[in-house]
Protein backbone atom coordinates (compact mmCIF):
# COMPACT_ATOMS: atom_id res chain seq x y z
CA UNK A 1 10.27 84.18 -35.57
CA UNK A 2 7.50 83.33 -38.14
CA UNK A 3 6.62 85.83 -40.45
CA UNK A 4 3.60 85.63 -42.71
CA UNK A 5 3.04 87.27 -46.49
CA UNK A 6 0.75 90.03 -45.90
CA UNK A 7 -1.82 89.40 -48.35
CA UNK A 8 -3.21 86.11 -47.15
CA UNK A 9 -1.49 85.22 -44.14
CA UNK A 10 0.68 82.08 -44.98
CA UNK A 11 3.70 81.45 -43.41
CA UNK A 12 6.59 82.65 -45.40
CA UNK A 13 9.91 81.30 -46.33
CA UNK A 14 13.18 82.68 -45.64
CA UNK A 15 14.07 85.60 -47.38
CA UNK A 16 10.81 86.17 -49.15
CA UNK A 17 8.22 89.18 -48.92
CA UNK A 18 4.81 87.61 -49.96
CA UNK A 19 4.12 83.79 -50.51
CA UNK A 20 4.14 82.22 -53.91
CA UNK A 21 0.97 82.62 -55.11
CA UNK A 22 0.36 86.25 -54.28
CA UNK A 23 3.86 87.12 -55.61
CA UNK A 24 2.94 86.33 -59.18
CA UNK A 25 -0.55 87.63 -58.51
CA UNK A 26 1.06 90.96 -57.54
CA UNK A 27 3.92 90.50 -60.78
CA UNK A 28 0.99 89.99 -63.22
CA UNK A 29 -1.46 92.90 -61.85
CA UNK A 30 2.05 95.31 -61.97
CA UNK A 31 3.14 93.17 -65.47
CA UNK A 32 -0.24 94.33 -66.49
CA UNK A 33 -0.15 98.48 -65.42
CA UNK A 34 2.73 98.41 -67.47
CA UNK A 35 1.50 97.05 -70.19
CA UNK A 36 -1.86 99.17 -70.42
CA UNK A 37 0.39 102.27 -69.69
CA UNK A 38 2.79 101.87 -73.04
CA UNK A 39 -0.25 101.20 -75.22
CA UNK A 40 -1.75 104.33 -73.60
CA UNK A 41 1.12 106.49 -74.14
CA UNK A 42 2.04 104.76 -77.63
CA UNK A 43 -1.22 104.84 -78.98
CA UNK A 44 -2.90 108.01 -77.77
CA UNK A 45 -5.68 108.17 -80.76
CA UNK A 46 -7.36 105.15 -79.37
CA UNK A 47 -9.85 105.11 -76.63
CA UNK A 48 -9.26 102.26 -73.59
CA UNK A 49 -12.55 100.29 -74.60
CA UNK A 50 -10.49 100.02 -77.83
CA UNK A 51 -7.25 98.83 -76.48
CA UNK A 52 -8.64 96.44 -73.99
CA UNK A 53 -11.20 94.63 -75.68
CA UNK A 54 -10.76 91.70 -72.84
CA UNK A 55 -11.75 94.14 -69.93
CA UNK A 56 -15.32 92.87 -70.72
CA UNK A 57 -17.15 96.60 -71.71
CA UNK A 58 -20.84 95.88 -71.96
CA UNK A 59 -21.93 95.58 -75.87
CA UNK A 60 -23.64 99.38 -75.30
CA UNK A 61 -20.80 101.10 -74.08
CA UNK A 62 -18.69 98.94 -77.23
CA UNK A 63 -21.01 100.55 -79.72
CA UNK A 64 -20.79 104.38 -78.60
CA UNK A 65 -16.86 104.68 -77.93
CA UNK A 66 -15.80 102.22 -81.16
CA UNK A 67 -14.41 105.31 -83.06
CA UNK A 68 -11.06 107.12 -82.78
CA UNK A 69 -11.26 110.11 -80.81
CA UNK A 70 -11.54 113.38 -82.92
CA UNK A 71 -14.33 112.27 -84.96
C-alpha cells in the first residue's frame, strides 16, 4: 500500500510522514514560530515591525511604528 505526503501528494517512502521537500518546508515555517516567539517574549519593548524587518512592512507603516512602545 502506497501512501502519499499530504501536502502535495508524492508518493512517500517507508517510514516517513511528508516527502522531502515539504518536511523542511514545514521544519523551517515551525523553526521560524519559534524563533519570532523568543524574540517576542525576550524582547517585549519592541514592536514586530521592529523585530522582523525582513517581513517586508510597507515604508508607511515602517515610519509610524519605528519607536519603542511607551513613547
Amino acid at each position: 500500500m502506497e501512501r502519499y505526503c499530504p501536502d502535495c501528494g508524492e508518493v512517500l517512502a517507508a517510514g516517513h510522514a511528508r516527502c522531502r521537500p515539504c518536511f523542511r518546508r514545514f521544519e523551517a515555517e515551525y523553526q521560524r514560530k519559534t524563533e519570532r516567539d523568543w524574540m517576542r517574549r525576550n524582547f517585549p519593548e519592541f514592536r514586530p515591525r521592529d523585530l522582523f524587518p525582513e517581513d517586508g512592512w510597507e515604508q508607511t507603516e515602517i515610519k509610524t511604528t519605528s519607536m519603542k512602545e511607551g513613547e
